[in-house]
PDB file of N, CA and C in Angstrom:
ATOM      1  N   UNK A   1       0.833  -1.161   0.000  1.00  0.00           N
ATOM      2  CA  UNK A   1       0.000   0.000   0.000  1.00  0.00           C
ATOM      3  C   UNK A   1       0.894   1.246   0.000  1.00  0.00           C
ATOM      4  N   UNK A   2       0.565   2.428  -0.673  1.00  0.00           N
ATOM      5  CA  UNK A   2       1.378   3.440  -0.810  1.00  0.00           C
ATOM      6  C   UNK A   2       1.801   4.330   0.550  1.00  0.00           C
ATOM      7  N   UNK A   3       0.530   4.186   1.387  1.00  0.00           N
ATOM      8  CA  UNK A   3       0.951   4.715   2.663  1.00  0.00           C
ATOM      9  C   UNK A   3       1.731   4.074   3.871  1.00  0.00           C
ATOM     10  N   UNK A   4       2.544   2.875   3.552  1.00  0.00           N
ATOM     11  CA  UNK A   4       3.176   2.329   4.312  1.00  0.00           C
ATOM     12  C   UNK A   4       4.913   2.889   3.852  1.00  0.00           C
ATOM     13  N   UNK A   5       4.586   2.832   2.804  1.00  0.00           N
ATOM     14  CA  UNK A   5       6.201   3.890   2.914  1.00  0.00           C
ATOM     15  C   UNK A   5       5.963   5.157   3.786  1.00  0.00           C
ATOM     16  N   UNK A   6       5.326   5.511   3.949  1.00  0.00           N
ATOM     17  CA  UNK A   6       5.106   6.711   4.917  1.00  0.00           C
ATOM     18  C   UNK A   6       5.539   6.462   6.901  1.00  0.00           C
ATOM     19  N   UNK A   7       4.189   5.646   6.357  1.00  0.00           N
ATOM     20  CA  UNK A   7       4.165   4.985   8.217  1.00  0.00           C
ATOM     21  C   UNK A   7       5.374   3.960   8.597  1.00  0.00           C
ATOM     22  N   UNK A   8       5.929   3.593   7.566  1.00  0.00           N
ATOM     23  CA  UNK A   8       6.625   2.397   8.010  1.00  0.00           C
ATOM     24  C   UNK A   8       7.909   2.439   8.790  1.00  0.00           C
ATOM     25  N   UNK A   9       8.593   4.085   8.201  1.00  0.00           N
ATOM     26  CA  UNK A   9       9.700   4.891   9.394  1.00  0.00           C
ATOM     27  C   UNK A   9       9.161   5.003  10.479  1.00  0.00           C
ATOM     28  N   UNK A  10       8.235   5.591  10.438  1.00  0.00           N
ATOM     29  CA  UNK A  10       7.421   6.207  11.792  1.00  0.00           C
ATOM     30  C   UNK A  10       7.574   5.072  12.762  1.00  0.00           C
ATOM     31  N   UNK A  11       7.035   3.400  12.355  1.00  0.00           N
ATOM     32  CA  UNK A  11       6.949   2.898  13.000  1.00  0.00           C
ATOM     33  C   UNK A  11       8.660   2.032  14.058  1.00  0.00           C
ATOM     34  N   UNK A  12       9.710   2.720  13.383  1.00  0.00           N
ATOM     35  CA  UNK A  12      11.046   2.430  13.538  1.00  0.00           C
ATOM     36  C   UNK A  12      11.464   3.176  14.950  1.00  0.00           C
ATOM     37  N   UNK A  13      10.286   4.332  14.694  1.00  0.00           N
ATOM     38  CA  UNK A  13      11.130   5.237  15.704  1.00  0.00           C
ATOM     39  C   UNK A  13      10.154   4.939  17.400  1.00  0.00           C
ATOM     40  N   UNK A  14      11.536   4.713  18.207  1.00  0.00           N
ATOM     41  CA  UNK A  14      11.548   4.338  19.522  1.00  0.00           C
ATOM     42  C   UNK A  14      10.199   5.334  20.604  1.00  0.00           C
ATOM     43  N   UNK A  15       9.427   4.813  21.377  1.00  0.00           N
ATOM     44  CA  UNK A  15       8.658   5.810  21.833  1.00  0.00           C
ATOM     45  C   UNK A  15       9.416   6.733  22.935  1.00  0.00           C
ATOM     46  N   UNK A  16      10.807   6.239  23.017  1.00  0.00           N
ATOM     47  CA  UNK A  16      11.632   7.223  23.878  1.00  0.00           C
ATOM     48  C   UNK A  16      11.817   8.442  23.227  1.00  0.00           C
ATOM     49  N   UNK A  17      12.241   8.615  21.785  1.00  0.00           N
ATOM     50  CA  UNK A  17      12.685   9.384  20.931  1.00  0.00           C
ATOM     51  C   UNK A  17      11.117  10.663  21.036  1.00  0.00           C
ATOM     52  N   UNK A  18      10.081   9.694  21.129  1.00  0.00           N
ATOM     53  CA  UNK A  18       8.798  10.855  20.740  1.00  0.00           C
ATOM     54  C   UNK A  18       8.907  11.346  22.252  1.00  0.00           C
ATOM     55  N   UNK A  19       9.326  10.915  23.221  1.00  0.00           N
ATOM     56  CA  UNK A  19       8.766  11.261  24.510  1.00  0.00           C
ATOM     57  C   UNK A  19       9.977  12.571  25.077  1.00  0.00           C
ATOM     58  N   UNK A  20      11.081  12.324  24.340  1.00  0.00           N
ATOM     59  CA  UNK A  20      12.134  13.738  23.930  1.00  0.00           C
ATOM     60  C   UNK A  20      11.393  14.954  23.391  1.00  0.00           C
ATOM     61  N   UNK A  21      10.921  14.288  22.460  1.00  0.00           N
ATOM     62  CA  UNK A  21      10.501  15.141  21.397  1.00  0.00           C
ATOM     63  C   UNK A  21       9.452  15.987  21.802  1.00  0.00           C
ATOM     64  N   UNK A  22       8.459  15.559  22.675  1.00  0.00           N
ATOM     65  CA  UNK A  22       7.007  16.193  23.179  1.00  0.00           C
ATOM     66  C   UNK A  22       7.909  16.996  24.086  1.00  0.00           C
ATOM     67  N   UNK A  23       8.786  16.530  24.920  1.00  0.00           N
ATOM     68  CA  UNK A  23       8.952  17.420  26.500  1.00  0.00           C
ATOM     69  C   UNK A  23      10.008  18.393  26.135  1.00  0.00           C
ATOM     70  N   UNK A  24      11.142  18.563  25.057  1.00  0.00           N
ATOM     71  CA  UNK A  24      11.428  19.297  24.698  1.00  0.00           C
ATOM     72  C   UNK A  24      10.264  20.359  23.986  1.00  0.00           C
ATOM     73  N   UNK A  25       9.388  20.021  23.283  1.00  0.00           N
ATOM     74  CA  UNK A  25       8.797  20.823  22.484  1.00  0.00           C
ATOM     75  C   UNK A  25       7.815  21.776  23.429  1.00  0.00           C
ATOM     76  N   UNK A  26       7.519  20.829  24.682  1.00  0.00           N
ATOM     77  CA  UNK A  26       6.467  21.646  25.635  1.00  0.00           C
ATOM     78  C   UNK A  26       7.171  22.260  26.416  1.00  0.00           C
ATOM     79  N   UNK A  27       8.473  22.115  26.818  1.00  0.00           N
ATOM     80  CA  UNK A  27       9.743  23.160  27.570  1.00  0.00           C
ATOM     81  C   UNK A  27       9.517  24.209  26.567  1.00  0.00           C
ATOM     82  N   UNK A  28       9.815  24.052  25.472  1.00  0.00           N
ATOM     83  CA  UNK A  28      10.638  25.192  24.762  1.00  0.00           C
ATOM     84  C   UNK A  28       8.967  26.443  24.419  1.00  0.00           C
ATOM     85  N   UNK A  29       8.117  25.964  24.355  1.00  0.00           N
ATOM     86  CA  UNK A  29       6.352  26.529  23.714  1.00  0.00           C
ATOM     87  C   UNK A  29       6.306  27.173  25.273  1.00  0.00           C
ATOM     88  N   UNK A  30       6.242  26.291  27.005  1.00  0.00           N
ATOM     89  CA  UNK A  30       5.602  27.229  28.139  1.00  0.00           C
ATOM     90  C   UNK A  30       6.849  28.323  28.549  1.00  0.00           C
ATOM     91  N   UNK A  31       8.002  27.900  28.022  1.00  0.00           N
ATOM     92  CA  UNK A  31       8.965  28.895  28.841  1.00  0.00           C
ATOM     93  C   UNK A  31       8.803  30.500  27.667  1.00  0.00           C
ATOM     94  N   UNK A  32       8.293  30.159  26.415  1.00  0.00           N
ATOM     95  CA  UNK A  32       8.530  31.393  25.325  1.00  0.00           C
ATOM     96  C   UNK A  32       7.579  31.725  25.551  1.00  0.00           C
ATOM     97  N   UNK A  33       6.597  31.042  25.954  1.00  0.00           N
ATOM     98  CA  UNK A  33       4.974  31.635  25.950  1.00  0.00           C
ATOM     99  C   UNK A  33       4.744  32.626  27.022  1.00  0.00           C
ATOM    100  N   UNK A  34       5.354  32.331  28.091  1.00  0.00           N
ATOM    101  CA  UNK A  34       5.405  32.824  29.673  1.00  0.00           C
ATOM    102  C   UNK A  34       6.305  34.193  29.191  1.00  0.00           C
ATOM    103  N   UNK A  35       7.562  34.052  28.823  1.00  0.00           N
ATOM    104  CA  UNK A  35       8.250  35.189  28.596  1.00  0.00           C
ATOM    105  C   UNK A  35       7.775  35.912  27.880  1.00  0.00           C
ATOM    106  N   UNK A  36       7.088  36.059  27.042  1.00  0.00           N
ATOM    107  CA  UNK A  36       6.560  36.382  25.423  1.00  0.00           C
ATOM    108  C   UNK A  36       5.485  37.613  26.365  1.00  0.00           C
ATOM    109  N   UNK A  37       4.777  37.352  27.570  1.00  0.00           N
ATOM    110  CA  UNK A  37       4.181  38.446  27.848  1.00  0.00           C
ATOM    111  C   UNK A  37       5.170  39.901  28.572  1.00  0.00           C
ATOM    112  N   UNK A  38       6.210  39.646  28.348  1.00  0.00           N
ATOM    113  CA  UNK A  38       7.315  40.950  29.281  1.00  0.00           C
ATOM    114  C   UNK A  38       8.148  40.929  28.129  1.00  0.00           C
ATOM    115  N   UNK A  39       8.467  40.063  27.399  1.00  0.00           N
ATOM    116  CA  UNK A  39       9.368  40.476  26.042  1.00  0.00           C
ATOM    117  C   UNK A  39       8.536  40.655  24.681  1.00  0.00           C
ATOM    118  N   UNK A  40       9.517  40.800  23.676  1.00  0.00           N
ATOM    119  CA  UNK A  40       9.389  40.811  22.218  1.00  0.00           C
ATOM    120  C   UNK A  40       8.552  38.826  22.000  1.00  0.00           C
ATOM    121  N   UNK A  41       8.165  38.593  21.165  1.00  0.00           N
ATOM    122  CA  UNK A  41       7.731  37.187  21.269  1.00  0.00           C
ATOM    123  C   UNK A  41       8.657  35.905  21.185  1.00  0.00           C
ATOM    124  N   UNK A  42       9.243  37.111  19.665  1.00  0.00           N
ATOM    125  CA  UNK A  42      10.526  36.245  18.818  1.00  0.00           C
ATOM    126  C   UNK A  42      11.598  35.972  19.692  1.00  0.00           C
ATOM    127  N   UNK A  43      12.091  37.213  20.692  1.00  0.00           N
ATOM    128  CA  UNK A  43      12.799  36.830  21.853  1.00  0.00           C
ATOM    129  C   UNK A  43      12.677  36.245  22.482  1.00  0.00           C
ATOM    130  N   UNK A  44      11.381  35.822  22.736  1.00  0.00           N
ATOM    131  CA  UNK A  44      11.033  34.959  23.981  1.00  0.00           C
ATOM    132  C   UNK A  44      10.737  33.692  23.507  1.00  0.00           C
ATOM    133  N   UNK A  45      10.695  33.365  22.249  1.00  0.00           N
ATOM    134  CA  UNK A  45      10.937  31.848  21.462  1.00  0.00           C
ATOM    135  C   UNK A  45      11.982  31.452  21.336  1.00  0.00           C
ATOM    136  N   UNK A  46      13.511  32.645  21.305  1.00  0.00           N
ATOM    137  CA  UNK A  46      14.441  32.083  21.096  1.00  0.00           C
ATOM    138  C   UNK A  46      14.900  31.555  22.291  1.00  0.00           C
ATOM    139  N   UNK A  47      14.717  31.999  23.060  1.00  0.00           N
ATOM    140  CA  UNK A  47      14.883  31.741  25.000  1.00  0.00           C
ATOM    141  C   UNK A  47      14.247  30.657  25.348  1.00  0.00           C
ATOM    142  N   UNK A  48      13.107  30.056  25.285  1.00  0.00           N
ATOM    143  CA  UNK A  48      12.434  29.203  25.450  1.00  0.00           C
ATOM    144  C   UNK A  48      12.747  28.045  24.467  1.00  0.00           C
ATOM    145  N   UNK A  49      13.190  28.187  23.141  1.00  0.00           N
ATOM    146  CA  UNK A  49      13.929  26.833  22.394  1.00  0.00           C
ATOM    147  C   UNK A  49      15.522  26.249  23.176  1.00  0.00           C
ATOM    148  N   UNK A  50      16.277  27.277  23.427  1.00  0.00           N
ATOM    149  CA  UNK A  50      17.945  27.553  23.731  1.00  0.00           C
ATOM    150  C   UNK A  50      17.963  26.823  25.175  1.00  0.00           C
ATOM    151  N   UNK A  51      16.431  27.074  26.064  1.00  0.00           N
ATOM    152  CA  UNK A  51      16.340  26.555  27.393  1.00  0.00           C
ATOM    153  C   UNK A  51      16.014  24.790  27.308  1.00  0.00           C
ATOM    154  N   UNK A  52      15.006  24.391  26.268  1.00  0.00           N
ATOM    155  CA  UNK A  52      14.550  23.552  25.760  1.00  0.00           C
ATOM    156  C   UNK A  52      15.936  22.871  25.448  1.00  0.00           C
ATOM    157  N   UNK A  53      16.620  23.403  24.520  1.00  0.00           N
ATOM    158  CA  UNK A  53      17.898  22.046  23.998  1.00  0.00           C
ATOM    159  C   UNK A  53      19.131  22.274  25.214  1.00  0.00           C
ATOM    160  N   UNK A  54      18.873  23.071  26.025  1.00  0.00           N
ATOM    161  CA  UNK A  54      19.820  23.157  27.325  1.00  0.00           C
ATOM    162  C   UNK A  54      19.511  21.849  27.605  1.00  0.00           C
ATOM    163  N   UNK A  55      18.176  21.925  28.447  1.00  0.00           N
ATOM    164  CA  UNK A  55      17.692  20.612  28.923  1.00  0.00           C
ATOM    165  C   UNK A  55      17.542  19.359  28.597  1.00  0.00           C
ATOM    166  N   UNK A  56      17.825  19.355  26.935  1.00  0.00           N
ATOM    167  CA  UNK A  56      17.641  17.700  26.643  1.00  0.00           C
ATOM    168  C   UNK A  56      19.340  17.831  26.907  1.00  0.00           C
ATOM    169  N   UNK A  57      20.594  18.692  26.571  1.00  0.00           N
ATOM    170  CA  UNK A  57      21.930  18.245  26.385  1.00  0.00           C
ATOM    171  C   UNK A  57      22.033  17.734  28.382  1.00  0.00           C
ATOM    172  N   UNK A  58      21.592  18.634  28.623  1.00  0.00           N
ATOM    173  CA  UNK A  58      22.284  18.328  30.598  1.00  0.00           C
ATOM    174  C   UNK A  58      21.330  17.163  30.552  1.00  0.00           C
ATOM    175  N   UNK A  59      20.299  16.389  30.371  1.00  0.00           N
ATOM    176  CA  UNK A  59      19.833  15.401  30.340  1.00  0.00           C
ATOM    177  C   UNK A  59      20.689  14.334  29.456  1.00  0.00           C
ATOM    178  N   UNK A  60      21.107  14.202  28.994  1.00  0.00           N
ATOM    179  CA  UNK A  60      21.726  13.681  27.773  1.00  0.00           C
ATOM    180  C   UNK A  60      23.273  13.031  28.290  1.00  0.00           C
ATOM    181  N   UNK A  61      23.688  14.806  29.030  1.00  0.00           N
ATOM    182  CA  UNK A  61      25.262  14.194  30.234  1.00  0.00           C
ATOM    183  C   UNK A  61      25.284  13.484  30.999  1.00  0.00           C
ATOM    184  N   UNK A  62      23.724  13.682  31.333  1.00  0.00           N
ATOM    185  CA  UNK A  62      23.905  12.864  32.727  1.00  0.00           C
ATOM    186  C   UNK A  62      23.772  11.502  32.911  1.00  0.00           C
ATOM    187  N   UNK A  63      22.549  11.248  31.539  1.00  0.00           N
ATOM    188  CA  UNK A  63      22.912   9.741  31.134  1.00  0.00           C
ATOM    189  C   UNK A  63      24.077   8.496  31.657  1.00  0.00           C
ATOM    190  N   UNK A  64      24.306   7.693  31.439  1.00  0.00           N
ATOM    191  CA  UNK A  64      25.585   6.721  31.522  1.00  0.00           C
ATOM    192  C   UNK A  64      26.199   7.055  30.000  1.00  0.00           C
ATOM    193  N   UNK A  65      25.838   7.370  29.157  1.00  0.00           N
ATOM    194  CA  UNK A  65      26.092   7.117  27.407  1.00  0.00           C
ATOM    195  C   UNK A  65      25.595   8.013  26.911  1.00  0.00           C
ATOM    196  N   UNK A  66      25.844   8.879  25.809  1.00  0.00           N
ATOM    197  CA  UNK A  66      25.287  10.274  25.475  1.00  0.00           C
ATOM    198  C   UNK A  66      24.768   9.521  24.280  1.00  0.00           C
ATOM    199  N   UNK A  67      23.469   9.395  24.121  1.00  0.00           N
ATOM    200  CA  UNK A  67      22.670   9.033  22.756  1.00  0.00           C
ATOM    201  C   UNK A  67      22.661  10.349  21.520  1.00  0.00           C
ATOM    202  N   UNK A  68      23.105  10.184  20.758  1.00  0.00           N
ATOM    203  CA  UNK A  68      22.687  11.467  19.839  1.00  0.00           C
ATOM    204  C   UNK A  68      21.196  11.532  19.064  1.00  0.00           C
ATOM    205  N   UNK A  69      21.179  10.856  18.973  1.00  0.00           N
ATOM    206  CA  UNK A  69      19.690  10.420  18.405  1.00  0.00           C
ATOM    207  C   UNK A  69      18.627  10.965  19.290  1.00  0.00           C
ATOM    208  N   UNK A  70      18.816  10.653  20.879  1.00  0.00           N
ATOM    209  CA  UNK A  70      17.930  11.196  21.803  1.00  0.00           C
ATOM    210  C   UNK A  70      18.124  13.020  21.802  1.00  0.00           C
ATOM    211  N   UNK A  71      19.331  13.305  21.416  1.00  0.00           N
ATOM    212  CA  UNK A  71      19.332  14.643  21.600  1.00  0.00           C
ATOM    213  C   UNK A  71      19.098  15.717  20.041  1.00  0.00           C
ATOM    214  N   UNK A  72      18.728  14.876  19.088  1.00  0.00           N
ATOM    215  CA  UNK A  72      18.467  14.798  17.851  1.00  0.00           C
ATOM    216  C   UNK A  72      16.965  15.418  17.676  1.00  0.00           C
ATOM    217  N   UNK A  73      16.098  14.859  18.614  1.00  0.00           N
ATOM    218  CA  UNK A  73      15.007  14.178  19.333  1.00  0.00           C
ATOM    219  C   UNK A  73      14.368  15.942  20.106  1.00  0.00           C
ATOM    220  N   UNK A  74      15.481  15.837  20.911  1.00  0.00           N
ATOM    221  CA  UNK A  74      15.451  17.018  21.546  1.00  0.00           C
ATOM    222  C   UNK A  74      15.391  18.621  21.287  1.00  0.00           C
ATOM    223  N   UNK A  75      16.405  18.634  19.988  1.00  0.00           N
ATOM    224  CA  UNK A  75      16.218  19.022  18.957  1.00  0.00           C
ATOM    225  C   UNK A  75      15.333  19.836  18.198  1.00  0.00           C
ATOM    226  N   UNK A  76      15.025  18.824  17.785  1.00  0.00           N
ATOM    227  CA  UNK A  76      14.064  19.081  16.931  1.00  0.00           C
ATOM    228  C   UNK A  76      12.566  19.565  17.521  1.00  0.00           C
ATOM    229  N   UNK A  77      12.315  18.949  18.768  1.00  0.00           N
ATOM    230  CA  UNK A  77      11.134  19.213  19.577  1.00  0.00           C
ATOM    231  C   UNK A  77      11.237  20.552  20.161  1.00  0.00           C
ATOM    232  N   UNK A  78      12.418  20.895  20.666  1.00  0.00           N
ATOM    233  CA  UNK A  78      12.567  22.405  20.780  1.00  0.00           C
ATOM    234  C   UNK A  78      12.621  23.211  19.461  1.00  0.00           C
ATOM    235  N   UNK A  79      12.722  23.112  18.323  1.00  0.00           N
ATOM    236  CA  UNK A  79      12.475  23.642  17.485  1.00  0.00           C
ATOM    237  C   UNK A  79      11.246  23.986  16.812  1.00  0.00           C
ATOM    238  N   UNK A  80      10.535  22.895  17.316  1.00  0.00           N
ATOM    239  CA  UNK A  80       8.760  22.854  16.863  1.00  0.00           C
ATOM    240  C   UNK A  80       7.966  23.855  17.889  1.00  0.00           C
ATOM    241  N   UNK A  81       8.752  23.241  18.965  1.00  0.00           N
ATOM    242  CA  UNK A  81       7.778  24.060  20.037  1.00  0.00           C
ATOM    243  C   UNK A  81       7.915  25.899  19.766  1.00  0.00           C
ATOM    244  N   UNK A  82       9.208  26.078  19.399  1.00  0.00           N
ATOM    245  CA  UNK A  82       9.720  27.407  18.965  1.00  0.00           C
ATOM    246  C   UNK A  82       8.458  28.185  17.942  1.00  0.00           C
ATOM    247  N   UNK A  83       8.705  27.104  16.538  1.00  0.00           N
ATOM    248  CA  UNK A  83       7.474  27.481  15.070  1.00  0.00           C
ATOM    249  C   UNK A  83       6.182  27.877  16.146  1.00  0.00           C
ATOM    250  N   UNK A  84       6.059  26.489  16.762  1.00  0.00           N
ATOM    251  CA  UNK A  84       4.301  26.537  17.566  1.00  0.00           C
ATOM    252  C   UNK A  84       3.999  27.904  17.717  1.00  0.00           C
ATOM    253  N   UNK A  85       4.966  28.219  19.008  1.00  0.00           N
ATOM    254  CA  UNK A  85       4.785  29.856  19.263  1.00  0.00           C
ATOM    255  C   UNK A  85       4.482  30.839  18.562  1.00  0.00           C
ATOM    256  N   UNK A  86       5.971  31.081  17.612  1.00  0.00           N
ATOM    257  CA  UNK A  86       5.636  32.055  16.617  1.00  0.00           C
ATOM    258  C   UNK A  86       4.757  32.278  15.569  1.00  0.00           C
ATOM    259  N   UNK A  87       3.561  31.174  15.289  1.00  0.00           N
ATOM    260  CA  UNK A  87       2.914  31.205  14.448  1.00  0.00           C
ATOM    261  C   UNK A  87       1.397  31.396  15.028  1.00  0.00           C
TER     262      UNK A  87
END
């Protein structure tokens, strides 16, 4: 079926990786959102992403093993949460 090339990555990826991905993305969306009422918005998205991939890397050290993939993860979820905001 044509939509299994679609889903069929999706289904590769670890539910640890999505569970990066949400809590970075909801770090990086309440900390810009919160700031966003005393600052500029855009400022306060960039603050709230930068805090977001702070937190997956010091999560990441503290590990036994630094996964890149998890911080890949992290990433990217602070980056979404960032768009979320500004749009």
């Amino acid at each position: 079926m044509w939509l299994n090339k679609f889903t069929d990555p999706l289904c590769k990826i670890s539910g640890d990786k999505f569970v990066h991905l949400l809590t970075c993305q909801l770090i990086a969306f309440v900390i810009g959102k919160a700031l966003s009422y005393v600052m500029n918005k855009f400022a306060a998205a960039l603050i709230g992403c930068a805090c977001a991939v702070t937190a997956g890397f010091f999560k990441e050290i503290k590990d036994d093993t630094f996964d890149l993939d998890d911080f890949k993860a992290d990433v990217l979820g602070a980056v979404w949460g960032t768009v979320y905001l500004i749009t």
